[in-house]
N, C-alpha and C. Protein backbone atom coordinates (compact mmCIF):
# COMPACT_ATOMS: atom_id res chain seq x y z
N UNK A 1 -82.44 13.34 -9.41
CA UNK A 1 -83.81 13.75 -9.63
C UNK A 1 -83.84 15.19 -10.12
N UNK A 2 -84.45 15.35 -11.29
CA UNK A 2 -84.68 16.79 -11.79
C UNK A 2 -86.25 17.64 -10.73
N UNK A 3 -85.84 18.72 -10.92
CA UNK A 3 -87.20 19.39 -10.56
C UNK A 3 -88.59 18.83 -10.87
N UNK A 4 -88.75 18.73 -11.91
CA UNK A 4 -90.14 18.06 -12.32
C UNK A 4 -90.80 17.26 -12.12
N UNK A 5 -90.27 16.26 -11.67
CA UNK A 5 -90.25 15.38 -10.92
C UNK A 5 -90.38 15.41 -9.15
N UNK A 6 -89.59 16.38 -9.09
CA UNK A 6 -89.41 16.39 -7.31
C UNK A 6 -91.13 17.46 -7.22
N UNK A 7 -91.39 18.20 -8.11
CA UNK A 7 -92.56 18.85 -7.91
C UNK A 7 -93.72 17.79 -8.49
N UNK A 8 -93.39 16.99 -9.24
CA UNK A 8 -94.53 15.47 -9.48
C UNK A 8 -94.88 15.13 -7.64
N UNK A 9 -93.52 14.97 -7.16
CA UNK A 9 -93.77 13.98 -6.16
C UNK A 9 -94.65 14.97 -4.96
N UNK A 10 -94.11 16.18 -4.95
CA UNK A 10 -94.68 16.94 -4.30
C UNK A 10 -96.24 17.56 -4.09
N UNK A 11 -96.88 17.62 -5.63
CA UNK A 11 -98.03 17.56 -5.69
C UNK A 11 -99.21 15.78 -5.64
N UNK A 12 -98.58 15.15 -5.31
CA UNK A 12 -98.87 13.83 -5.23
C UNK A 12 -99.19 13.60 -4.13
N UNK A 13 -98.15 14.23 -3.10
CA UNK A 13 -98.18 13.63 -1.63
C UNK A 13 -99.45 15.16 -1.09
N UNK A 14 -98.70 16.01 -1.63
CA UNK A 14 -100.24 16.76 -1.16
C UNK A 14 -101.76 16.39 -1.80
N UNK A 15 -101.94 16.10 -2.82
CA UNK A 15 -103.02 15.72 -3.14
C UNK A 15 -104.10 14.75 -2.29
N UNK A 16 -102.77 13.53 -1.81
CA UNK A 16 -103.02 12.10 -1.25
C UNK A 16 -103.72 12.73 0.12
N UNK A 17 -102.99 13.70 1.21
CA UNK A 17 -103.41 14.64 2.49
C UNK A 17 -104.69 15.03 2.41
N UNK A 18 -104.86 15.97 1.07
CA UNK A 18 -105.80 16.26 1.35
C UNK A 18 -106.73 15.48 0.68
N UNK A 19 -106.99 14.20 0.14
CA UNK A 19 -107.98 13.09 0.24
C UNK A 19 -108.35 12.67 1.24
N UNK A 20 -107.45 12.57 2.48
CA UNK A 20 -107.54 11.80 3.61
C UNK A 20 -108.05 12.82 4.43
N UNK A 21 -107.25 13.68 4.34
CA UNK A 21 -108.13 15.03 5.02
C UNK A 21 -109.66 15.49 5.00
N UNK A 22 -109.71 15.51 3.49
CA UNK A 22 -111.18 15.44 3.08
C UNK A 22 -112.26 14.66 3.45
N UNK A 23 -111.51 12.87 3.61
CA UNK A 23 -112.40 11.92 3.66
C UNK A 23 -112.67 11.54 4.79
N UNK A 24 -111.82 12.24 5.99
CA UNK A 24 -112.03 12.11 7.32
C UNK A 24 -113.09 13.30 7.94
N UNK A 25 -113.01 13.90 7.79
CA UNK A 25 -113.93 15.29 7.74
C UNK A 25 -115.63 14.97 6.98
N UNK A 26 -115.10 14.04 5.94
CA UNK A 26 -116.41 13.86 5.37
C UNK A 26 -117.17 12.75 6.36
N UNK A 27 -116.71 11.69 6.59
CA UNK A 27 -117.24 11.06 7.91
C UNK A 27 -117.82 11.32 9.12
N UNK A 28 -116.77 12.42 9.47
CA UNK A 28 -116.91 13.10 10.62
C UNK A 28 -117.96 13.63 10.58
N UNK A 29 -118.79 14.46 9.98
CA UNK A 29 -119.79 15.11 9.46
C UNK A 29 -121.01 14.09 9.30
N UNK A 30 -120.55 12.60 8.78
CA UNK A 30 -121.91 12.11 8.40
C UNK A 30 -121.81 11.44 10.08
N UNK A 31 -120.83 10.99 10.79
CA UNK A 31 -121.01 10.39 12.14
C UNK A 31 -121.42 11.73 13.03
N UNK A 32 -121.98 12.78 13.05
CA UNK A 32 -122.33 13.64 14.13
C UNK A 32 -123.52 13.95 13.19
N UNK A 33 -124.18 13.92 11.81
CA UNK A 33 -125.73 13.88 11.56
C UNK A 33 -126.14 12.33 12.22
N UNK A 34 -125.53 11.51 12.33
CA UNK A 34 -126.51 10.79 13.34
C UNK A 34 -126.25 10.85 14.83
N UNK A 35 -125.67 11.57 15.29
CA UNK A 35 -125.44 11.76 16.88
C UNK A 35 -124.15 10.66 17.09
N UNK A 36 -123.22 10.54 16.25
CA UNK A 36 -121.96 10.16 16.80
C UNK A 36 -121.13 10.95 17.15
N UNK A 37 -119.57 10.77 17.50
CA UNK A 37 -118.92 11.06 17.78
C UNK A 37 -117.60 10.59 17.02
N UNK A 38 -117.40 10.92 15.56
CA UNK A 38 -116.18 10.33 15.29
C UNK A 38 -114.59 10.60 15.53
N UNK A 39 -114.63 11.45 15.66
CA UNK A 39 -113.13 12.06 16.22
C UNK A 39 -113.57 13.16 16.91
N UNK A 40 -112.68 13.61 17.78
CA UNK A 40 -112.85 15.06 18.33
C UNK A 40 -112.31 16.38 17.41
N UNK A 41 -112.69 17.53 17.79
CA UNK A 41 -112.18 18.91 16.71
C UNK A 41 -110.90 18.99 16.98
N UNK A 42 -110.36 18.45 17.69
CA UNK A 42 -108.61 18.78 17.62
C UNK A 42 -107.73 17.53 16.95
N UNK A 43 -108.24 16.42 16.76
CA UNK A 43 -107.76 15.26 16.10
C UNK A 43 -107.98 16.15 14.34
N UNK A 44 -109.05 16.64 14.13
CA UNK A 44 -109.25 16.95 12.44
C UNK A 44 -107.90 18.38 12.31
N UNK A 45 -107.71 18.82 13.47
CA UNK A 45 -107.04 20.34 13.41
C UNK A 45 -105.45 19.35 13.22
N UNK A 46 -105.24 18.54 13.97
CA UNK A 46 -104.40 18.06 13.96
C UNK A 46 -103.71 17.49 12.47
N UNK A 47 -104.58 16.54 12.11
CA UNK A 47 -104.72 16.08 10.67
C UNK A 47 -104.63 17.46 9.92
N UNK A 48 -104.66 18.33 9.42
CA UNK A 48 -104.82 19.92 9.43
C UNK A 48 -103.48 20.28 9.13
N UNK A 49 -102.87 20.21 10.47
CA UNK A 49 -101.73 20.89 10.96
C UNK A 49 -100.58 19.76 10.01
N UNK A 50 -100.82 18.43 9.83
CA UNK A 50 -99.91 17.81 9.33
C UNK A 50 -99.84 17.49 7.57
N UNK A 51 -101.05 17.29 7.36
CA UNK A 51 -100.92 18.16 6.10
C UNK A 51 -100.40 19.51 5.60
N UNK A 52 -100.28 20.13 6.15
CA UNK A 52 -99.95 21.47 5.68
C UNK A 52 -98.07 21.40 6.44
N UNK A 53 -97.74 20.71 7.07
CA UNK A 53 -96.19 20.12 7.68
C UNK A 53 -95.56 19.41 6.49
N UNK A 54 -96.28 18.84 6.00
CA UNK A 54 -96.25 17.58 4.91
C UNK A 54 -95.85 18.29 3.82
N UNK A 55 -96.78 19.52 3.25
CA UNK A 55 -96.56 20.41 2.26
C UNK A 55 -95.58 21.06 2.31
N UNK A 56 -94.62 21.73 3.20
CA UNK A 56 -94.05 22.70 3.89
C UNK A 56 -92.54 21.50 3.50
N UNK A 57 -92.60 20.83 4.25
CA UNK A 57 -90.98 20.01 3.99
C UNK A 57 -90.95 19.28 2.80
N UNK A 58 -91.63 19.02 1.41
CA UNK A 58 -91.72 18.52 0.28
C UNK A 58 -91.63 19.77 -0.26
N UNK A 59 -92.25 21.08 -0.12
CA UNK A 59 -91.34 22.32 -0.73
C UNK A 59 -89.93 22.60 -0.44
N UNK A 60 -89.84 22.33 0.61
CA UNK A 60 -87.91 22.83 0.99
C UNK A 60 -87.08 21.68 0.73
N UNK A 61 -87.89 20.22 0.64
CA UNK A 61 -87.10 19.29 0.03
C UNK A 61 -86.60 19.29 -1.46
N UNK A 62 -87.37 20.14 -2.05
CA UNK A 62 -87.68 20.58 -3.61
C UNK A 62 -86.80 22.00 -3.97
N UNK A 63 -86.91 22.71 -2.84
CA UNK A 63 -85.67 24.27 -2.50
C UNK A 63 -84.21 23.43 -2.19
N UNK A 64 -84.07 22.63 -1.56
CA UNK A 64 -82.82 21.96 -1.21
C UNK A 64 -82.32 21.33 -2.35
N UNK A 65 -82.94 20.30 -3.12
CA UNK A 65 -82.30 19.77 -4.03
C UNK A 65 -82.39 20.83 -5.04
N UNK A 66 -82.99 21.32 -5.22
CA UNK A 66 -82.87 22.40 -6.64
C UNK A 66 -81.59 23.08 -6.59
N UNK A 67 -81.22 24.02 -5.23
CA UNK A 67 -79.84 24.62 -4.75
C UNK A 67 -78.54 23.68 -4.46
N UNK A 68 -79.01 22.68 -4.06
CA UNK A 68 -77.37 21.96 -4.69
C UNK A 68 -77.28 21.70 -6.02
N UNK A 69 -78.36 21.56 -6.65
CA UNK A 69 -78.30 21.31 -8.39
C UNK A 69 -77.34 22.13 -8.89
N UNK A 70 -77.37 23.46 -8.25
CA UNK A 70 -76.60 24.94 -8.75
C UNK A 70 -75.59 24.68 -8.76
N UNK A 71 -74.81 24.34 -7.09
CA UNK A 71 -73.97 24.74 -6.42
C UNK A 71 -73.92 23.41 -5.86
N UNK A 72 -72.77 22.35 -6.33
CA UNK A 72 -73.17 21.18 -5.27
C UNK A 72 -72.00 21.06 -3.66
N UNK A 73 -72.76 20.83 -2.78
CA UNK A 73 -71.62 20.93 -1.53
C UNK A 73 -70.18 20.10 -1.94
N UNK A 74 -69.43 20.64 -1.53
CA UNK A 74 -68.18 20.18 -1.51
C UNK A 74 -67.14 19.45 -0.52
């Protein structure tokens, strides 16, 4: 896999997060204008926290293969 690709895949899977991210939040919002309760504030922080986990190891997966590209282990 070349870079371009590994950064295709990378902006893909973040994109996909924050759809779901978005679209859960957007619910959330329309279920508490009518007096629901759709998730609690630490389930969305959570969702939050793993998106941005998600982002974080698809960059160093993308730092990792790029640096053996250089230099491959031996």
């Amino acid at each position: 896999m070349d870079l371009s690709s590994l950064l295709l895949i990378a902006v893909l899977v973040f994109l996909a997060f924050e759809a779901a991210s978005f679209h859960f939040y957007r619910v959330a919002v329309k279920a508490k204008s009518e007096g629901k309760k759709f998730f609690s504030e630490s389930r969305f922080w959570n969702l939050a926290l793993a998106t941005f986990l998600a982002l974080v190891g698809v960059l160093f997966l993308i730092f990792f293969v790029r640096n053996n590209q250089r230099s491959p282990l031996v």
